[in-house]
Protein backbone atom coordinates (compact mmCIF):
# COMPACT_ATOMS: atom_id res chain seq x y z
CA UNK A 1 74.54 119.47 -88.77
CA UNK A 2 77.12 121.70 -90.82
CA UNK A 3 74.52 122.91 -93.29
CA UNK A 4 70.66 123.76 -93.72
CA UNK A 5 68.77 126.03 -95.35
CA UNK A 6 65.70 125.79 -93.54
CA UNK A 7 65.65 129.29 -91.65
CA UNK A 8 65.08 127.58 -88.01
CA UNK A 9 67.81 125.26 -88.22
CA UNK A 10 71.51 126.15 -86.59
CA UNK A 11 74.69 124.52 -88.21
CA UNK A 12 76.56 122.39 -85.28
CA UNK A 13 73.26 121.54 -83.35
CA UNK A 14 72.24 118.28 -83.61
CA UNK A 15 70.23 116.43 -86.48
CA UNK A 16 66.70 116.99 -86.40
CA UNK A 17 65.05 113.67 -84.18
CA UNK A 18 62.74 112.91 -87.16
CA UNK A 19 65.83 112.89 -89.42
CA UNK A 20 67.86 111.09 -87.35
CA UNK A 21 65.27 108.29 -86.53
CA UNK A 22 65.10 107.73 -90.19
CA UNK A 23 69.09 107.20 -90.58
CA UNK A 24 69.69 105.58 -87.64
CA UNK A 25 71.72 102.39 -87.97
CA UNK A 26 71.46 102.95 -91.86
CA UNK A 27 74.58 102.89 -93.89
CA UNK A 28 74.71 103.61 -97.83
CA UNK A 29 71.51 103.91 -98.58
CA UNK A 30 68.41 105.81 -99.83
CA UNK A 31 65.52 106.45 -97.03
CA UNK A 32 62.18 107.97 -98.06
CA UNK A 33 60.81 108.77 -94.55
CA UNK A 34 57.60 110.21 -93.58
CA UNK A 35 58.78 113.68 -93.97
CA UNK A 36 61.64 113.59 -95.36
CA UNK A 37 63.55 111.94 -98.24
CA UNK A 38 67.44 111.46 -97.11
CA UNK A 39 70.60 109.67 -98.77
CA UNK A 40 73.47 108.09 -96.32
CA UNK A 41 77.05 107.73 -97.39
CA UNK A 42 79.93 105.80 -94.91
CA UNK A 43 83.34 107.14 -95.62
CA UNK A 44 86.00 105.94 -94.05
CA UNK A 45 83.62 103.87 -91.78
CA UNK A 46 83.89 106.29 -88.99
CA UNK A 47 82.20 109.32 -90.80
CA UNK A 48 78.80 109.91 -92.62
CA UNK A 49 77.66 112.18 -94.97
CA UNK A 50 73.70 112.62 -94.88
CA UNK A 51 71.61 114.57 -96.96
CA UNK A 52 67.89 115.33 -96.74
CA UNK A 53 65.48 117.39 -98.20
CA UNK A 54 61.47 117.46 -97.33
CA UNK A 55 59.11 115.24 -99.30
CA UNK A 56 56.58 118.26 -99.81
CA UNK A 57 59.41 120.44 -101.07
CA UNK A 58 59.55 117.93 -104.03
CA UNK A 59 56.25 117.30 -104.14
CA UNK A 60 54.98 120.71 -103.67
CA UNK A 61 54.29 121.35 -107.99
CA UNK A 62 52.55 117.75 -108.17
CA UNK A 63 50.66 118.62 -105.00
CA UNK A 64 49.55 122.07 -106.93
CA UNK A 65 49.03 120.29 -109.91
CA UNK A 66 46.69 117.63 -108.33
CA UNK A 67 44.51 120.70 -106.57
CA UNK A 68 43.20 122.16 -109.87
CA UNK A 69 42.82 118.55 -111.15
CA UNK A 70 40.29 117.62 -108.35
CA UNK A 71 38.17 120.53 -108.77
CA UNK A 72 38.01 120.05 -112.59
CA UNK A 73 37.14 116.60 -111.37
CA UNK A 74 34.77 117.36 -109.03
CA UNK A 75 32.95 119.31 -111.69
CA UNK A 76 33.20 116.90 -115.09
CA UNK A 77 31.58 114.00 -115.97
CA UNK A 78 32.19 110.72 -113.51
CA UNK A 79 34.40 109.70 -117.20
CA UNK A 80 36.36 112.25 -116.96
CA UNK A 81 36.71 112.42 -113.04
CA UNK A 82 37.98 108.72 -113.30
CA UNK A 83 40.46 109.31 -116.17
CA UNK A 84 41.87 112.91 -114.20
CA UNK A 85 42.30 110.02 -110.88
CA UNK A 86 44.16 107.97 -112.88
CA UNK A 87 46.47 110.66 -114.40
CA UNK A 88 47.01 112.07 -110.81
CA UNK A 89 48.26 108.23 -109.58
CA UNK A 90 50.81 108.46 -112.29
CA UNK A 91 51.84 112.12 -112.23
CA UNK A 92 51.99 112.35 -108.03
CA UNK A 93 55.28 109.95 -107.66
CA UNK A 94 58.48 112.10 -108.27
CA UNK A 95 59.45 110.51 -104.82
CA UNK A 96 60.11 107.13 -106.20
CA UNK A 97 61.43 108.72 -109.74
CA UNK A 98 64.03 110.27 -107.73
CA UNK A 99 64.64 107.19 -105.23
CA UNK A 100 65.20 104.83 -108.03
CA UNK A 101 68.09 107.25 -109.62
CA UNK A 102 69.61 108.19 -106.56
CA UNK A 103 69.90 104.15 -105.29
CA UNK A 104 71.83 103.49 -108.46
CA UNK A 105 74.09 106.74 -108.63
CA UNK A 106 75.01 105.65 -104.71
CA UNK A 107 75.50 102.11 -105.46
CA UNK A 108 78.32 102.79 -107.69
CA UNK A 109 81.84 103.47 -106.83
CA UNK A 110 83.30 105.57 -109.67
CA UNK A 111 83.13 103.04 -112.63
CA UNK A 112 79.65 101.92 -114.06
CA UNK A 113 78.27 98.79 -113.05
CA UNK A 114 81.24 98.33 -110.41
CA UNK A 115 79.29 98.39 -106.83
CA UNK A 116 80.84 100.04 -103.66
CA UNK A 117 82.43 97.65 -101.32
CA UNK A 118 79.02 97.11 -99.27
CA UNK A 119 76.85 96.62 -102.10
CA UNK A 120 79.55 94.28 -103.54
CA UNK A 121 79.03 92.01 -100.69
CA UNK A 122 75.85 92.12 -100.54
CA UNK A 123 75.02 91.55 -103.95
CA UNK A 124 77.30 88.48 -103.76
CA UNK A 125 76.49 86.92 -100.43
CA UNK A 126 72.64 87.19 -101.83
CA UNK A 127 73.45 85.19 -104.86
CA UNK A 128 75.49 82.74 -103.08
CA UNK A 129 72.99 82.05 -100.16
CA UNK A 130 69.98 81.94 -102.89
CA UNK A 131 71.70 79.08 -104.48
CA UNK A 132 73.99 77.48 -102.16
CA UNK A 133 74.84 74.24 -104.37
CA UNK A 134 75.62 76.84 -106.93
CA UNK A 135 79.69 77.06 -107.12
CA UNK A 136 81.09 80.58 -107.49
CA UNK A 137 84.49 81.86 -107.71
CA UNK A 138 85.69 85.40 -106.25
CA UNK A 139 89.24 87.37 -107.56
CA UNK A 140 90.47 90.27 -105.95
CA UNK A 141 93.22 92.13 -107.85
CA UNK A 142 95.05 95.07 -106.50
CA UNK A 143 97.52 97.52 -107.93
CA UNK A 144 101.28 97.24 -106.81
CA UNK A 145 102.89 99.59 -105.50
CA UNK A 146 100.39 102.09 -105.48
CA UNK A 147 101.56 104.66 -102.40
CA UNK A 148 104.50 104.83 -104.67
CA UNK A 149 103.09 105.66 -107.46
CA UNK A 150 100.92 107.96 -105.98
CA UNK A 151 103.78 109.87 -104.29
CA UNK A 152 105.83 109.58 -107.95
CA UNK A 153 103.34 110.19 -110.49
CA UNK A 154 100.44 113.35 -110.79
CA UNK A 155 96.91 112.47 -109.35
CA UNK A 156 95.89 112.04 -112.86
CA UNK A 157 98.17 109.23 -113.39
CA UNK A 158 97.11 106.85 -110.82
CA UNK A 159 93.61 107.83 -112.07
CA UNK A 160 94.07 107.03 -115.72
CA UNK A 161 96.28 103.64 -113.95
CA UNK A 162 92.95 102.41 -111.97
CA UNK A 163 90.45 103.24 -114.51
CA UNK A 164 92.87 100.79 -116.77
CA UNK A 165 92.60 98.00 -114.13
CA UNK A 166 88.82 98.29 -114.31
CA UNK A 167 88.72 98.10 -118.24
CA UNK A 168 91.38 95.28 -118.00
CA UNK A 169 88.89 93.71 -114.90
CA UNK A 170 86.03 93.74 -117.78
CA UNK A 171 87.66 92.36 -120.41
CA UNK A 172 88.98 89.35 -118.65
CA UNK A 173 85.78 88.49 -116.34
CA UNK A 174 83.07 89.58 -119.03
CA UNK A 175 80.83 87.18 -117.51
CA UNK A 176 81.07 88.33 -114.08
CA UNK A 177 77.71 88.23 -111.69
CA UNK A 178 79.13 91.48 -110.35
CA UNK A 179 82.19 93.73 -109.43
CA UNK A 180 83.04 95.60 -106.49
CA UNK A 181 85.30 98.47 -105.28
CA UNK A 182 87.24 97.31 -102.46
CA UNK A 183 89.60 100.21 -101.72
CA UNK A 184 91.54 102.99 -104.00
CA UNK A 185 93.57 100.03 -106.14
CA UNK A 186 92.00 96.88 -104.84
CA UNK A 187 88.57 95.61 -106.76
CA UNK A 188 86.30 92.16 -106.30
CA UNK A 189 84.61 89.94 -108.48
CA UNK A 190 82.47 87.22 -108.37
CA UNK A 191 81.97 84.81 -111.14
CA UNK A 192 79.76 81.40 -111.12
CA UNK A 193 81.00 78.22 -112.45
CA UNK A 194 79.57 77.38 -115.63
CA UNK A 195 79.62 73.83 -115.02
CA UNK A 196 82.91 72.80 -114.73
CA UNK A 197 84.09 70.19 -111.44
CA UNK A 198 85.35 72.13 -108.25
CA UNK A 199 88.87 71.59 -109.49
CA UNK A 200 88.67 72.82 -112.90
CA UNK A 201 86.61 75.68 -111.75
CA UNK A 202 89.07 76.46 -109.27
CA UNK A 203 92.55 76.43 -112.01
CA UNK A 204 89.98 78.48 -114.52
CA UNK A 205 89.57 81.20 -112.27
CA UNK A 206 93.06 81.22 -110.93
CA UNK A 207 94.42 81.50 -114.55
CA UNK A 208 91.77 83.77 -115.63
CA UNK A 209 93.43 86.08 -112.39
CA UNK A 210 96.85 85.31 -113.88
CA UNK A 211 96.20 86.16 -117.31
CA UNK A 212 94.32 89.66 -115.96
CA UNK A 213 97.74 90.54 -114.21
CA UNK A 214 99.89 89.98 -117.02
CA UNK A 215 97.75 92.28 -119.30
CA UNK A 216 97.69 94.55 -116.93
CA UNK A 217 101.53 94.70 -116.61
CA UNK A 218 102.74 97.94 -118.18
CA UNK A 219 106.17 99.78 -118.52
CA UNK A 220 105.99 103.32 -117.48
CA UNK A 221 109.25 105.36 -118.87
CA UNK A 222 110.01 109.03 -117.18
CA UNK A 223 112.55 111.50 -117.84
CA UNK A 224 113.76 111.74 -113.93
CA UNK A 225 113.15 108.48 -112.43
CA UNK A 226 113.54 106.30 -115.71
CA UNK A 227 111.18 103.08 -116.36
CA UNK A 228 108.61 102.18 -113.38
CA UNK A 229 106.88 98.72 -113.48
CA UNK A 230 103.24 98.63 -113.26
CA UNK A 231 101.82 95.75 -111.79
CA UNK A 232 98.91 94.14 -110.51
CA UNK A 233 98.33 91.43 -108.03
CA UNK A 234 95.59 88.90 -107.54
CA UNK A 235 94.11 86.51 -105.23
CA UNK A 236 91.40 83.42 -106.05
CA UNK A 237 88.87 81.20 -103.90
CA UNK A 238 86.28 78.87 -105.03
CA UNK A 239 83.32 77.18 -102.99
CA UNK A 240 79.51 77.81 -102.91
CA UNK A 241 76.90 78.99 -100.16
CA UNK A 242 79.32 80.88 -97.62
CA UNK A 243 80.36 84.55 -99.28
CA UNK A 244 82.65 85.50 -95.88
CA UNK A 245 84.52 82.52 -96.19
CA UNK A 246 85.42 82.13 -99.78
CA UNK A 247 86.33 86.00 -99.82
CA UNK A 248 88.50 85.28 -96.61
CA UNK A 249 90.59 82.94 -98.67
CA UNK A 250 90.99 84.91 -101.72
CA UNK A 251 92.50 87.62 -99.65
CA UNK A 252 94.23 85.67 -98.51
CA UNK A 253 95.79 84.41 -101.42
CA UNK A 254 96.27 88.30 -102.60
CA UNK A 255 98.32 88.79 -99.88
CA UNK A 256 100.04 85.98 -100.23
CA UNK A 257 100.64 87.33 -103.95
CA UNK A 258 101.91 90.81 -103.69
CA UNK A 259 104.39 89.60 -101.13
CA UNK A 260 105.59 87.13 -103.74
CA UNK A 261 106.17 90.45 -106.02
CA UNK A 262 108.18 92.73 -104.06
């Protein structure tokens, strides 16, 4: 524990035990425990971040709120005792209001609507087990040569670079069941075959990679090191029902890929 504001607490003891039996074996998620509600974030996939706050420290206004509403209750008309209940079930939930938000916000990786690498996989391996006759498709596209350009360029730069490769990512798979964050330059998609046979399904989503690439391809001119190539590379896999084995492939065939471009 490195920080708590709760008076008893000391920073470098260990979690609380009714904090740490809610986390335990989570990873990136939202818990609403008995007494407390607490967020979990891998990084790295050694370290985790937790945070948790007490339910009745975000309940405590609704809680005061529903005390004067009982005793007004208690005294009006059984009408109006039954309508004050009902406004109490709605008003007494900021729990879930907040739980709801948070799962999204977490969820995300830095770009709307593209999911963190575990929520990515999930996501996908649900879809594909739900329907496994279903065929789906899945692209992973990296960034060349992005150490370099992160050792050649300004932070900004390879910001403003990725957050191109996402737009680029949309445009091209605009139908996509979902996209994922796989590392700093690498992202994930999955996309389901709208009907074509395996091997057309298969060239369509290989090309559609391709073409992604190729818009992606930019010419970056500088006044000390001249013109820099930025490039993207991709890998495809088709099949239906297993997700670890189709995304196997495809990175597979990225690897394959960028070691055809240098």
């Amino acid at each position: 524990m490195i920080y708590s504001s709760v008076k008893t607490d000391v920073s470098g003891n260990t979690i609380p035990a009714a904090l740490l039996e809610d986390i335990r074996d989570k990873d990136m998620m939202v818990i609403n425990g008995a007494d407390n509600l607490s967020t979990v974030n891998a990084v790295n996939d050694d370290w985790y971040i937790v945070c948790s706050i007490p339910t009745n420290v975000i309940l405590k206004e609704a809680v005061d709120i529903r005390k004067y509403i009982y005793i007004a209750a208690a005294v009006a008309a059984i009408a109006a005792a039954l309508a004050g209940a009902l406004f109490i079930r709605k008003m007494a939930d900021p729990v879930g209001a907040v739980t709801s938000g948070l799962s999204k916000e977490i969820s995300e990786d830095g770009y709307e609507n593209v999911l963190g690498r575990r929520f990515f996989r999930d996501k996908a391996d649900n879809l594909m087990k739900k329907d496994p006759d279903q065929n789906y498709g899945i692209a992973l596209i990296s960034m060349d040569n992005y150490n370099e350009i992160l050792e050649k360029f300004d932070p900004e730069f390879s910001d403003t670079q990725t957050e191109r490769l996402v737009e680029v990512i949309r445009e091209v798979f605009n139908d996509a069941e979902c996209i994922g964050r796989v590392s700093d330059n690498t992202f994930s998609v999955l996309i389901k075959n709208p009907g074509q046979d395996e091997d057309g399904f298969r060239l369509l989503t290989k090309s559609r990679a391709e073409e992604l690439c190729e818009m992606f391809r930019e010419t970056e001119y500088t006044n000390t090191m001249g013109s820099f190539e930025l490039t993207a590379s991709a890998g495809t896999a088709t099949g239906s029902g297993d997700y670890q084995s189709i995304y196997n492939k495809a990175y597979i065939a990225l690897c394959s890929s960028a070691n055809a471009s240098v």
